[in-house]
Protein backbone atom coordinates (compact mmCIF):
# COMPACT_ATOMS: atom_id res chain seq x y z
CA UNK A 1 0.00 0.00 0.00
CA UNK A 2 0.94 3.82 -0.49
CA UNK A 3 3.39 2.51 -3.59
CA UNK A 4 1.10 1.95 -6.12
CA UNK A 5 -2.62 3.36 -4.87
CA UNK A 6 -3.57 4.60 -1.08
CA UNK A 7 -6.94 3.39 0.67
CA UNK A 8 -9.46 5.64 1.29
CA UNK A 9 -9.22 7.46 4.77
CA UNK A 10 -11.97 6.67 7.57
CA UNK A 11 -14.68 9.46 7.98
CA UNK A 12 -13.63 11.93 11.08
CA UNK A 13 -16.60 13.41 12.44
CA UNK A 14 -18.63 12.03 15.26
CA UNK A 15 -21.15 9.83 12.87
CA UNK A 16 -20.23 6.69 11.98
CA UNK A 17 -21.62 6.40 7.85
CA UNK A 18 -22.81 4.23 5.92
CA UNK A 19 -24.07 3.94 2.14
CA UNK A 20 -26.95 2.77 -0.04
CA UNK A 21 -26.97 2.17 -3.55
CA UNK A 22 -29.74 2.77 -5.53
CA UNK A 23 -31.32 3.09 -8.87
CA UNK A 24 -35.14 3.73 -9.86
CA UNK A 25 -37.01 3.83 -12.90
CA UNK A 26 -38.13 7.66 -13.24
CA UNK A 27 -41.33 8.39 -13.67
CA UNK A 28 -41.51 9.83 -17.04
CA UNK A 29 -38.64 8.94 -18.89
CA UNK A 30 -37.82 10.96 -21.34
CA UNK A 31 -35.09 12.54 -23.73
CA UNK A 32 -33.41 15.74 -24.21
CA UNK A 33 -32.81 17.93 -27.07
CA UNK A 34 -32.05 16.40 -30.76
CA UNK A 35 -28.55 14.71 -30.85
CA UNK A 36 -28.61 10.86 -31.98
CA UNK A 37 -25.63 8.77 -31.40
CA UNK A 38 -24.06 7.45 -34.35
CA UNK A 39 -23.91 4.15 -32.77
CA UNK A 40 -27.32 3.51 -32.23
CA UNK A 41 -29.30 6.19 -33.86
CA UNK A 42 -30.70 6.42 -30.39
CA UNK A 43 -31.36 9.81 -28.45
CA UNK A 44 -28.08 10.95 -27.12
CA UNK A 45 -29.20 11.81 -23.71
CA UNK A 46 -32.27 9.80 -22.69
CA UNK A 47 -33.28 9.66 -19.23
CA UNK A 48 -34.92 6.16 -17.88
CA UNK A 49 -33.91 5.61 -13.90
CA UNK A 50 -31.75 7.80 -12.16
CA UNK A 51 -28.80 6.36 -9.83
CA UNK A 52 -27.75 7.32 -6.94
CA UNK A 53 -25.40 6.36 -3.52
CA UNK A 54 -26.64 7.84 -0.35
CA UNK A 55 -23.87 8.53 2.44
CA UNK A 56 -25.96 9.35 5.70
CA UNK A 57 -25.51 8.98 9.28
CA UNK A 58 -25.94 5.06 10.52
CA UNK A 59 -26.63 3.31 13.95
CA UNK A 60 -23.05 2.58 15.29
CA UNK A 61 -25.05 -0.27 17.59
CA UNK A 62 -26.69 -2.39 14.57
CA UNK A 63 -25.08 -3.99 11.79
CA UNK A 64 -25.76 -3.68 7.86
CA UNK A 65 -25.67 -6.11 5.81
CA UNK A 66 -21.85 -6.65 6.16
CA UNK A 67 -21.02 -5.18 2.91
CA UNK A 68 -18.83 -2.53 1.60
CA UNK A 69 -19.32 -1.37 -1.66
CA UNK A 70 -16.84 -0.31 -4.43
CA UNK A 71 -14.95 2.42 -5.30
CA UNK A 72 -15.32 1.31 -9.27
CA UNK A 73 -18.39 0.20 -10.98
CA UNK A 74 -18.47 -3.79 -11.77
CA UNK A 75 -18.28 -5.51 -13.44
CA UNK A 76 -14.69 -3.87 -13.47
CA UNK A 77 -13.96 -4.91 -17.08
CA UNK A 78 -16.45 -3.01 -18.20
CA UNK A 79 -15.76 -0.05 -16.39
CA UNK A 80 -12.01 0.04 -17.62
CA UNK A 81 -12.95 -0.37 -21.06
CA UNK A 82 -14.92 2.93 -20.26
CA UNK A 83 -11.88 4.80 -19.00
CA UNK A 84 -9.70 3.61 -21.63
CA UNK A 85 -11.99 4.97 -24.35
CA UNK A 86 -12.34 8.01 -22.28
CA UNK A 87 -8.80 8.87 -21.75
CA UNK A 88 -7.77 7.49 -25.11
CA UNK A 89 -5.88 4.09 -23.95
CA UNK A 90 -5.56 0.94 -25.13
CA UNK A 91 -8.34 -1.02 -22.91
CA UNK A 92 -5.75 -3.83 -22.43
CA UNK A 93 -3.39 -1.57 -20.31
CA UNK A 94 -6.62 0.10 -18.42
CA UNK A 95 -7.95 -3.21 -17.77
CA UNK A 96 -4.64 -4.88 -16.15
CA UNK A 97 -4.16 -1.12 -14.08
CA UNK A 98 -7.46 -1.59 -12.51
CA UNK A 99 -7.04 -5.16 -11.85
CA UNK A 100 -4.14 -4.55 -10.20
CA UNK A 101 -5.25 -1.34 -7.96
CA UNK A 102 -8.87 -1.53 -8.36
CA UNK A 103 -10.01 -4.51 -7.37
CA UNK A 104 -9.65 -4.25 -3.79
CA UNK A 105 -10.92 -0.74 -3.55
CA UNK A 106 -13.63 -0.06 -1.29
CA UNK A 107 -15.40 2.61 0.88
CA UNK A 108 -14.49 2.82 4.55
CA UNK A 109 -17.72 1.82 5.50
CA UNK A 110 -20.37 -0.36 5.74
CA UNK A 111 -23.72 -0.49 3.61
CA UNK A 112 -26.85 -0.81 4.60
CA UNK A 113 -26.99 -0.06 8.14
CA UNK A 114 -29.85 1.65 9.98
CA UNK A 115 -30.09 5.46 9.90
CA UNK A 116 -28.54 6.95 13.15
CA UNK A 117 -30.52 9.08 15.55
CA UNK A 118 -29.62 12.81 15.89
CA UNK A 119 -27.45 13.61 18.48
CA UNK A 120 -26.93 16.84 20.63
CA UNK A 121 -23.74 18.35 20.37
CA UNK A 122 -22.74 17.65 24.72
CA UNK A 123 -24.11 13.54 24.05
CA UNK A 124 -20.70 13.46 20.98
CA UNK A 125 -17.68 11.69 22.96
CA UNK A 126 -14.55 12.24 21.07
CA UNK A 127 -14.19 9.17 19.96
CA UNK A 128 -17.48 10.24 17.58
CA UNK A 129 -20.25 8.08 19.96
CA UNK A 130 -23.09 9.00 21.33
CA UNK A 131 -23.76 8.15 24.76
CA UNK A 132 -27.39 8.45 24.76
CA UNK A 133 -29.23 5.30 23.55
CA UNK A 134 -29.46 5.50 19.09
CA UNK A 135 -33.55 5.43 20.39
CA UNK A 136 -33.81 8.13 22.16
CA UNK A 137 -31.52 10.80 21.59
CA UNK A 138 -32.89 13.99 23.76
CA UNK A 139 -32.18 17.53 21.36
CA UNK A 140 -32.35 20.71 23.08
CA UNK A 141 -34.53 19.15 25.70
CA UNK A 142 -37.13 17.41 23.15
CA UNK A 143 -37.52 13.52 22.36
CA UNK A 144 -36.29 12.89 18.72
CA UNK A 145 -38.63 14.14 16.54
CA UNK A 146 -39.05 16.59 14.04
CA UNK A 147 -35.52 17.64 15.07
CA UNK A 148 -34.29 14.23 14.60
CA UNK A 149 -34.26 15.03 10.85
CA UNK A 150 -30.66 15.06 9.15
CA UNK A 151 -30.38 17.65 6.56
CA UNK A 152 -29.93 16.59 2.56
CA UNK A 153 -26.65 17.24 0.76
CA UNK A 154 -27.62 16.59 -3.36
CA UNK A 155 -24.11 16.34 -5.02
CA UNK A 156 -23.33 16.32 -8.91
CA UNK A 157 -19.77 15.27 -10.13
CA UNK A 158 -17.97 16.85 -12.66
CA UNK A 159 -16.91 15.55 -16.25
CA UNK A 160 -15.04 11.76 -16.14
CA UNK A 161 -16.40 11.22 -12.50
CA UNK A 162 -19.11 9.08 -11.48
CA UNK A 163 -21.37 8.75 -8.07
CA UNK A 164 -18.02 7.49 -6.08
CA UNK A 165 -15.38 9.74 -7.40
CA UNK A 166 -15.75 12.49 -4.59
CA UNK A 167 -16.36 9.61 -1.94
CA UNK A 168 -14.49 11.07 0.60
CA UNK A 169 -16.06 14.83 0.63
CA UNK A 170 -19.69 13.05 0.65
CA UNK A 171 -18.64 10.46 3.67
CA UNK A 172 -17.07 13.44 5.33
CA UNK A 173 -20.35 15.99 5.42
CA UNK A 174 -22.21 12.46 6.09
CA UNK A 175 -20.18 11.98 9.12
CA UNK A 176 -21.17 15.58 10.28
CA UNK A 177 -24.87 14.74 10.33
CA UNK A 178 -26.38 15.55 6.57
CA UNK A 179 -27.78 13.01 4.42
CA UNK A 180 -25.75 13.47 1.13
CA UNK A 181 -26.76 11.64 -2.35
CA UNK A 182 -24.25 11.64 -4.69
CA UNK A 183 -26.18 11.30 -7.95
CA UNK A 184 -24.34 9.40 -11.10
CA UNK A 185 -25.56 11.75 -14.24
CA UNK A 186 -26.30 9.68 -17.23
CA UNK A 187 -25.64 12.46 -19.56
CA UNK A 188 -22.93 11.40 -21.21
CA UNK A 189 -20.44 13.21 -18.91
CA UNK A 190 -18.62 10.05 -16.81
CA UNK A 191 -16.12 7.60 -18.82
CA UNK A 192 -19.32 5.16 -18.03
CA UNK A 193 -22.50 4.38 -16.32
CA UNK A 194 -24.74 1.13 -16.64
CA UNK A 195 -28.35 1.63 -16.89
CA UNK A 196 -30.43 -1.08 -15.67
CA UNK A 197 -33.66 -1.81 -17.43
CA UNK A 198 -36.64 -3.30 -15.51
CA UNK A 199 -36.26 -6.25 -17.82
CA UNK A 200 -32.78 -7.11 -16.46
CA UNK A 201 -31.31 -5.78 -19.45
CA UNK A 202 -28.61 -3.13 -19.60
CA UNK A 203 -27.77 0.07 -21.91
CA UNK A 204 -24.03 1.30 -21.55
CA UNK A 205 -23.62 5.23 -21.38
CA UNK A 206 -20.68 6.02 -22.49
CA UNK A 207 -18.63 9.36 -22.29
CA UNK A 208 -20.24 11.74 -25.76
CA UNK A 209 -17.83 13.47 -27.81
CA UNK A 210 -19.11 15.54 -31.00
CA UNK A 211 -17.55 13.24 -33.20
CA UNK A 212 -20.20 10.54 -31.23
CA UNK A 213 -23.07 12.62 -32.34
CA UNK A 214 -25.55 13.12 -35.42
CA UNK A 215 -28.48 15.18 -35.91
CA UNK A 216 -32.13 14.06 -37.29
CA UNK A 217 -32.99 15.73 -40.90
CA UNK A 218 -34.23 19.08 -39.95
CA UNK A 219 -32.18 19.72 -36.96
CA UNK A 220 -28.87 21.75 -37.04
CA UNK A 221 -25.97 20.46 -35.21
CA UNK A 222 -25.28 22.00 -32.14
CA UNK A 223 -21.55 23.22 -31.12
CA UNK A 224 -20.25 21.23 -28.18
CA UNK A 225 -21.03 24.17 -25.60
CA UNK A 226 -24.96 24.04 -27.06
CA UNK A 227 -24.80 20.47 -26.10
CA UNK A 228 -23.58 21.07 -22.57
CA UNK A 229 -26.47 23.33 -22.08
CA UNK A 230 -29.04 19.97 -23.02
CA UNK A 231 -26.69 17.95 -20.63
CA UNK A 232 -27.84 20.62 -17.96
CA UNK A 233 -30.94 20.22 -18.74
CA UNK A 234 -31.12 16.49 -17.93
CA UNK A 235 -28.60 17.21 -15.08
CA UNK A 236 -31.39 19.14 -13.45
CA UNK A 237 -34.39 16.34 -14.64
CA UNK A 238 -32.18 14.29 -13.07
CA UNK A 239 -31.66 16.26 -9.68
CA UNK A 240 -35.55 16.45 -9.85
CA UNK A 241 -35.93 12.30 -9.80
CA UNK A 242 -33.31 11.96 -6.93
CA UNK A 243 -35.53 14.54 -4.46
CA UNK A 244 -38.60 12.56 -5.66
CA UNK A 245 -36.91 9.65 -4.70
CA UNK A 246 -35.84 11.18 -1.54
CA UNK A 247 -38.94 12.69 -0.93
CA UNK A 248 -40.39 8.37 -1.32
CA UNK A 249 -38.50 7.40 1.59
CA UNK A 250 -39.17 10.63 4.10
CA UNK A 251 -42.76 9.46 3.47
CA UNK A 252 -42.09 6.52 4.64
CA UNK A 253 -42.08 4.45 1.00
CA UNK A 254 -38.98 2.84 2.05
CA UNK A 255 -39.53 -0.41 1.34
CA UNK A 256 -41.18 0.01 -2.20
CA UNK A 257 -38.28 1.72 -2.78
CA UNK A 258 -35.91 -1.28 -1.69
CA UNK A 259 -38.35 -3.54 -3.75
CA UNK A 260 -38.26 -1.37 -6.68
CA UNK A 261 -33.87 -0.85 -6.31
CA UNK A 262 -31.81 -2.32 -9.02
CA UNK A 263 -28.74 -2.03 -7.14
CA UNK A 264 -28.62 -4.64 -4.53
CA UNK A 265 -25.35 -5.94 -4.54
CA UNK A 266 -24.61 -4.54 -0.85
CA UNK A 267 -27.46 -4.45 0.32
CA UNK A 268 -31.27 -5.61 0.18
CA UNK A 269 -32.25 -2.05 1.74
CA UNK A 270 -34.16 -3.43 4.76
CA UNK A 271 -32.98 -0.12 6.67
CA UNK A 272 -34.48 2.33 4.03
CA UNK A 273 -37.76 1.40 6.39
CA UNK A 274 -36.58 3.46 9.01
CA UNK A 275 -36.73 6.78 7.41
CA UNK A 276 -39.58 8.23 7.00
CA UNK A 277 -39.92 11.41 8.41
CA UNK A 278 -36.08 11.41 9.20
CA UNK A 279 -35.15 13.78 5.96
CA UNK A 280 -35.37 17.95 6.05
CA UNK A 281 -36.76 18.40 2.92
CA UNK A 282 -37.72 22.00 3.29
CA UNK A 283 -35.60 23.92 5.75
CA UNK A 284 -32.30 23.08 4.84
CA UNK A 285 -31.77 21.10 1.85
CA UNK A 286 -28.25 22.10 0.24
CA UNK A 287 -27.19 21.44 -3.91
CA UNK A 288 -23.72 20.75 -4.17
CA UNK A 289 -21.09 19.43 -7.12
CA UNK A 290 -17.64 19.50 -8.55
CA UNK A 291 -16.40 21.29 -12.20
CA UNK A 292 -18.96 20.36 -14.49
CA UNK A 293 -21.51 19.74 -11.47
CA UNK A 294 -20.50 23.38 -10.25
CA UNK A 295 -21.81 24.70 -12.87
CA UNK A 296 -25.08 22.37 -12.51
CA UNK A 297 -25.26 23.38 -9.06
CA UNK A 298 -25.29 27.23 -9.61
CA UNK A 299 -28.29 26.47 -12.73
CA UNK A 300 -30.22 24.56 -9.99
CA UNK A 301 -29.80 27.76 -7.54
CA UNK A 302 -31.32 29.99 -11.21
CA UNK A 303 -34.14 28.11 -11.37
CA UNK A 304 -35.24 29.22 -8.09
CA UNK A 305 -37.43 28.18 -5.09
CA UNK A 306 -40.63 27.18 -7.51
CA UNK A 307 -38.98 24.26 -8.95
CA UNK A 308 -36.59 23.01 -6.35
CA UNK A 309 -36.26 23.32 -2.73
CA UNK A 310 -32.63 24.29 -2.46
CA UNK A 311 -31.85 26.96 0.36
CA UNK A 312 -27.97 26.71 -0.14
CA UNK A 313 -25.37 25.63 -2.72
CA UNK A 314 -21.64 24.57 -3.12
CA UNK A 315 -19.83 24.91 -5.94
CA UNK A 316 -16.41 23.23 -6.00
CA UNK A 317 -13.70 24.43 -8.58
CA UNK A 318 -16.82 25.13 -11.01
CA UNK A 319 -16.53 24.73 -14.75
CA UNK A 320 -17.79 28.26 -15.64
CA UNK A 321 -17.85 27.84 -19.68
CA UNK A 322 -20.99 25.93 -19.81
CA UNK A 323 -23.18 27.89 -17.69
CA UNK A 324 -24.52 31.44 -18.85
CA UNK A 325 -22.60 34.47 -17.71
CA UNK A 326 -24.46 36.86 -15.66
CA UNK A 327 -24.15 40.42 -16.33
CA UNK A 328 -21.44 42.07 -14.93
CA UNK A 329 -21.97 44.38 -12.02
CA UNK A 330 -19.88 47.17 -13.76
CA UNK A 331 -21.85 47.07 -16.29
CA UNK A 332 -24.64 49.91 -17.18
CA UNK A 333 -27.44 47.46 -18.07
CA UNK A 334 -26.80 45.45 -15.24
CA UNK A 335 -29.87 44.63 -12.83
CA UNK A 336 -29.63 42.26 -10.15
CA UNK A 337 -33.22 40.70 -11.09
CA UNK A 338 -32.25 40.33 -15.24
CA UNK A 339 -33.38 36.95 -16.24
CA UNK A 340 -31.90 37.98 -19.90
CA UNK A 341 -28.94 35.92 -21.32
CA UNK A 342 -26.00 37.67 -23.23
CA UNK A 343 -26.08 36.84 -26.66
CA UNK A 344 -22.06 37.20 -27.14
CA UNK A 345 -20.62 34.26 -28.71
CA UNK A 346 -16.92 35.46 -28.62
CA UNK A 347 -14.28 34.54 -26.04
CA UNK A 348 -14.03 31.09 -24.28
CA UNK A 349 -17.57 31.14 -23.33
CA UNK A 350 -20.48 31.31 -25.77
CA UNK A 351 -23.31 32.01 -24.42
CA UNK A 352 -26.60 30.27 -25.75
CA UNK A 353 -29.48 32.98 -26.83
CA UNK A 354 -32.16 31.38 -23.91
CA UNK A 355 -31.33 29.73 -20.59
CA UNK A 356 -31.37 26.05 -20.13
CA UNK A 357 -33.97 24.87 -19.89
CA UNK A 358 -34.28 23.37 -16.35
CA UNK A 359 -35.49 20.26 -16.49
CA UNK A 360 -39.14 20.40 -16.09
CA UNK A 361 -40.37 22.46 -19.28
CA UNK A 362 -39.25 26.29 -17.79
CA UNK A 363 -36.12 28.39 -18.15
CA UNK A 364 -33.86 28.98 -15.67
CA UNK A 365 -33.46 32.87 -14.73
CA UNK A 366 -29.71 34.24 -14.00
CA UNK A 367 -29.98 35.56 -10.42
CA UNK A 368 -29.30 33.38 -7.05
CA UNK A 369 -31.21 34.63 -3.86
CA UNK A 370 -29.92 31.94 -1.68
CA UNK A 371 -26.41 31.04 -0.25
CA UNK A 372 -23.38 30.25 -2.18
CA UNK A 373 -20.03 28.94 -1.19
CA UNK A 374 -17.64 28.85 -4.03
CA UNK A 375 -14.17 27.04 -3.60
CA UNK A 376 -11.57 27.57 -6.31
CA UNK A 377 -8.28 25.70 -7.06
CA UNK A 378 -5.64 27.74 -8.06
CA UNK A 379 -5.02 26.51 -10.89
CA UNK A 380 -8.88 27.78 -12.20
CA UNK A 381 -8.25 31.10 -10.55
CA UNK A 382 -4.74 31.60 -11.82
CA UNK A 383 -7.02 31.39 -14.97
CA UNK A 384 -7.91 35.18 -15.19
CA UNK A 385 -10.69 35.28 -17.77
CA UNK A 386 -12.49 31.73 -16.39
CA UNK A 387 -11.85 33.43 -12.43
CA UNK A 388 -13.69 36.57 -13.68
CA UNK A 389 -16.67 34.15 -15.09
CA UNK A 390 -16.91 32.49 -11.64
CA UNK A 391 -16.78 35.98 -9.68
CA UNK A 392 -19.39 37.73 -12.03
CA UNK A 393 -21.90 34.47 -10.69
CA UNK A 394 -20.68 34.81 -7.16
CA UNK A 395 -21.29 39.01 -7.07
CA UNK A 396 -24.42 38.68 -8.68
CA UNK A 397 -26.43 36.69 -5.62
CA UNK A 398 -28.61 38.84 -4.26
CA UNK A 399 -31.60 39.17 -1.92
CA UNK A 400 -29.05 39.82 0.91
CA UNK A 401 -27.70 35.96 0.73
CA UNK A 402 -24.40 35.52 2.12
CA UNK A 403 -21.60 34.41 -0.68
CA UNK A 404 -18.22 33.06 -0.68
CA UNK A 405 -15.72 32.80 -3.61
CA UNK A 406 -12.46 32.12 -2.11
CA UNK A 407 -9.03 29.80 -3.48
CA UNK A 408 -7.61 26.64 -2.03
CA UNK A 409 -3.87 27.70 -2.26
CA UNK A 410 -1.62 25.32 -3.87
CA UNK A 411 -4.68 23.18 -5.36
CA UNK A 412 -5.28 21.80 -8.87
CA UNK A 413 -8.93 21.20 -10.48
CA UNK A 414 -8.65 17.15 -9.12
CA UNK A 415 -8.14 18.23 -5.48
CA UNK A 416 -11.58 17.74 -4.87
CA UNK A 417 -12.08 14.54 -5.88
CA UNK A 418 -10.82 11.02 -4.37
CA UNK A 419 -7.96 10.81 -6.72
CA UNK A 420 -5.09 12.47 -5.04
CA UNK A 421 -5.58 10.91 -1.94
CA UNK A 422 -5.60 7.15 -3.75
CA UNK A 423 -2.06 8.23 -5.21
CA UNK A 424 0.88 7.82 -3.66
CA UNK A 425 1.91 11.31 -1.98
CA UNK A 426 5.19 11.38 -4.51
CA UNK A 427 2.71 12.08 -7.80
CA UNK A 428 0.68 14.44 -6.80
CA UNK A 429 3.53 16.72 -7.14
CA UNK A 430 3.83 15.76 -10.67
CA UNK A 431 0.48 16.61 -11.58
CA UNK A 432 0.52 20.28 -10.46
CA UNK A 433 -0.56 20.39 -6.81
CA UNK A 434 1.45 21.81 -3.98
CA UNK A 435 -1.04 20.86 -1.01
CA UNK A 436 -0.62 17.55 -0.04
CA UNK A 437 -4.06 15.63 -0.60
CA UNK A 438 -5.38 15.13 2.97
CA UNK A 439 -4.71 18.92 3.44
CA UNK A 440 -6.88 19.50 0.91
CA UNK A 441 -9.58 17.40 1.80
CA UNK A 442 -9.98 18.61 5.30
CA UNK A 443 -9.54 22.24 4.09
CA UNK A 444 -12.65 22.14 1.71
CA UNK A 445 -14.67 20.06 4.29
CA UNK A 446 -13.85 22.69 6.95
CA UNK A 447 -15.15 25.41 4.86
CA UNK A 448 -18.33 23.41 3.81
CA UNK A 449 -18.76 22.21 7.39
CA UNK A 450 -18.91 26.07 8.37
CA UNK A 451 -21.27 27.29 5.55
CA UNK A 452 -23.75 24.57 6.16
CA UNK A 453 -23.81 24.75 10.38
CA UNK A 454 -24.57 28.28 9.40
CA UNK A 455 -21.07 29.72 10.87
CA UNK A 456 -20.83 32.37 8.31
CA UNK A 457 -18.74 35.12 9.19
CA UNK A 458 -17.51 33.69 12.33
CA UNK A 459 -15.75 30.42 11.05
CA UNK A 460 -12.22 30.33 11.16
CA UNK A 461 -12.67 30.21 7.32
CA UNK A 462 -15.12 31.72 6.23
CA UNK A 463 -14.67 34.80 8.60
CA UNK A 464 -11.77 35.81 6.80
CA UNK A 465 -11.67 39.38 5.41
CA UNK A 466 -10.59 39.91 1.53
CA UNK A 467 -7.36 41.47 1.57
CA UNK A 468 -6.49 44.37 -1.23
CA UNK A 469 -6.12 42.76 -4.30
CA UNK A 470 -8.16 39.37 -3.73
CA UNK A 471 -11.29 40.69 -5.41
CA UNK A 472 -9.64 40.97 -8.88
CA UNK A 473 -8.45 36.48 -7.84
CA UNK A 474 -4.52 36.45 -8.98
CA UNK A 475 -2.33 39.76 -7.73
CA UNK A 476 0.47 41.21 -9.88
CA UNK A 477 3.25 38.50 -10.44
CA UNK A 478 0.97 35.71 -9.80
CA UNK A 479 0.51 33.15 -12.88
CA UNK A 480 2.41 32.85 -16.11
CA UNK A 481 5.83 32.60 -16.20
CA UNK A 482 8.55 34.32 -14.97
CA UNK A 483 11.76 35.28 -16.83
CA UNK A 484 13.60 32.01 -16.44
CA UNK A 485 10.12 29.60 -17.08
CA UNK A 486 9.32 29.32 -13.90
CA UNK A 487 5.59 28.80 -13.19
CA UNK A 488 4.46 31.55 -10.92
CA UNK A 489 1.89 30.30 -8.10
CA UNK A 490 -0.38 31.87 -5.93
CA UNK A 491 1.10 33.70 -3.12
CA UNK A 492 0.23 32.50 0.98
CA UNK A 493 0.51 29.25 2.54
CA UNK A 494 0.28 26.07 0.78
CA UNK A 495 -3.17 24.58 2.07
CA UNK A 496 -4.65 27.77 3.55
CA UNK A 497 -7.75 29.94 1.59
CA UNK A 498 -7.22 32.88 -0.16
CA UNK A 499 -10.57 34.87 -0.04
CA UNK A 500 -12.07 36.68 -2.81
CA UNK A 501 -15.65 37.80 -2.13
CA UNK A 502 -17.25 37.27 1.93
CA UNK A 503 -20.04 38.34 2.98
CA UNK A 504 -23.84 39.49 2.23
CA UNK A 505 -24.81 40.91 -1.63
């Protein structure tokens, strides 16, 4: 171990976690915009059950079903050939890598166990028990009831990632007490995802490129950043199916749901029983993702209250090009309720004419009234025109919502994912990063920790102040080159935040 691939860390807050695995037929299904594959002639992005892994608080005194699942999707063949197409390999030499390292791979936990029982904060020993009995745990003075609800953490992963990829960061806010389900988008944006038909059949999604695609006589192709905007909009059908879903077992549908689960290799879902009424559906339900599920996270936050209940969002190192710009503050025919979209086309990020659509028929409007928390890497705010993108988003929340844009120092775009901290410590040097992985990790769960406990401005992180110069992301002599070739980095310690924008709009 540690030569060739790392295991995954245990979770370090004071609930032990477990996971569920789950995938349901949706209950339209449906596809989205025009694009056929060439393959099949079949609708690129077509939406029949939406999959999901739940990491959520469990009963430290009851087993599960013994079980841990995987860190890669089986059958494992399968999945390498996926990655090798995806990164361009011969699927021989990503076959015999993943046998090798990825067999053995697993999550630090164990599936299927009962949901755990909210604890107050003086009942948390630190060794992370409680020492109230799991059936009834006493909050602020009250038998577990309605505040014996754990709040809901929806997370999207970014472009070649897949429901397990940011493992860690979902097992970690898990084993603060959230319920977090890490959704698996079947838009053509992971190397590869299985869909399981009720018939025991199965339909391979495999990463799109435009070379993959056609269009139907009477349709015009769309560039690649027109198609991002339809894989939005299934991102956000798909967002909509998981909180249905979730919505099933808080109303106590938990074992239909179990029945109706096509994923039962670690588990039959016998504790999914247990949960009704145990969700917060309404009061503080968060929308989180990585890169490409940044960007899906701040279109979820557009469309607003009257489609999805989201009072909060995290955006991790968020993919700016595919999302619509907002109008820049500076700019005279700026107005903090526009819904309009620029029509620009030049530059790294064309914009489409209309919003995405989001999902259930409507557009989705450019301003965010709720809470955002943006985390950078360095290496995406080192990139001046994509950092102004991001902080154009981030200034335009308003309705007095507290927002965050602020830079891991010493971070590249994968810091947020699983995959540095599998590596041995010796590469992640070589790919760009400065902060050693477990650094990282616990830096961007601190900061999510304090926006979602509500900390705000009196966190250790996100109380900082934004020193002169932070606003504009990179200072003078930070990024490019210098005289001799050197790559300039960001300035302040390796592992610590650089703040950009803190406080209420």
């Amino acid at each position: 171990m540690g030569l060739i691939v790392n295991s995954l860390p245990k979770y370090s807050g004071p609930y032990l976690v477990a996971t569920a695995d789950l995938e349901l037929a949706v209950a339209t299904p449906r596809s989205f915009g025009h694009a056929l594959l060439k393959s099949t002639k079949r609708p690129a992005l077509q939406l029949d059950t939406v999959l999901v892994t739940l990491f959520y608080p469990a009963d430290s005194t009851q087993r599960g079903s013994g079980k841990r699942q995987h860190w890669l999707q089986r059958p494992l063949g399968q999945t390498a050939e996926g990655y090798a197409r995806f990164l361009g390999q011969k699927p021989w030499l990503v076959k015999a890598l993943f046998w090798l390292v990825g067999a053995g791979m697993r999550l630090p936990v164990q599936a299927d166990r009962p949901l755990a029982s909210r604890k107050a904060e003086d009942e948390v020993t630190n060794e992370g028990r409680s020492t109230a009995s799991s059936h009834d745990t006493v909050v602020d003075g009250a038998l577990a009831g309605e505040k014996d609800r754990f709040p809901l953490v929806v997370f999207s992963h970014g472009l070649s990632g897949t429901r397990t990829t940011y493992s860690q960061w979902c097992g970690e806010i898990a084993s603060k007490g959230y319920i977090v389900a890490a959704i698996e988008h079947r838009d053509g944006s992971g190397p590869v995802s299985v869909v399981r038909s009720g018939d025991g059949k199965e339909r391979i999604v495999d990463y799109i490129r435009p070379e993959h695609l056609e269009w139907p006589s009477g349709h015009s192709p769309q560039s690649a950043m027109q198609f991002r905007s339809s894989q939005l909009s299934m991102r956000l059908a798909e967002i909509s199916s998981v909180l249905t879903l979730m919505q099933r077992l808080n109303d106590g549908d938990g074992a239909a749901v179990a029945k109706e689960n096509r994923r039962k290799e670690y588990g039959e879902g016998k504790s999914l029983e247990g949960w009704k009424g145990r969700i917060d559906m309404e009061k503080e339900v968060t929308m989180a993702g990585h890169s490409f599920g940044g960007a899906t996270t701040i279109q979820v936050l557009r469309a607003g209250a009257t489609q999805y209940p989201f009072k909060r969002g995290i955006a991790l190192d968020p993919w700016a090009d595919p999302i619509p710009p907002a109008p820049s503050p500076s700019s005279p025919s700026f107005s903090p309720l526009s819904a309009s979209v620029s029509t620009n086309t030049t530059g790294s990020n064309p914009a489409p004419t209309t919003s995405p659509s989001n999902g259930n028929g409507g557009k989705v409007p450019l301003d965010i009234n709720v809470p955002l928390l943006v985390i950078n890497s360095e290496a995406f705010t080192l990139w001046r025109q994509h950092y102004s993108l991001v902080r154009d988003i981030v200034k335009a929340v308003g309705g007095g919502a507290e927002r965050w844009l602020m830079t891991l120092v010493g971070s590249i775009h994968i810091s947020f994912s699983d995959l540095p901290l599998l590596l041995p410590s010796y590469l992640n040097p070589r790919a760009g990063s400065r902060v050693p992985a477990r650094l990282a990790t616990s830096r961007v769960v601190e900061a999510c920790g304090e926006f979602l406990s509500g900390q705000g401005t009196s966190g250790e992180i996100l109380g900082q102040r934004v020193k002169e110069g932070d606003e504009d992301g990179a200072r003078d002599g930070e990024g490019g080159k210098d005289a001799e070739g050197k790559k300039r980095v960001m300035q302040g310690e390796v592992g610590s935040m650089r703040m950009h924008i803190a406080g209420r709009a």
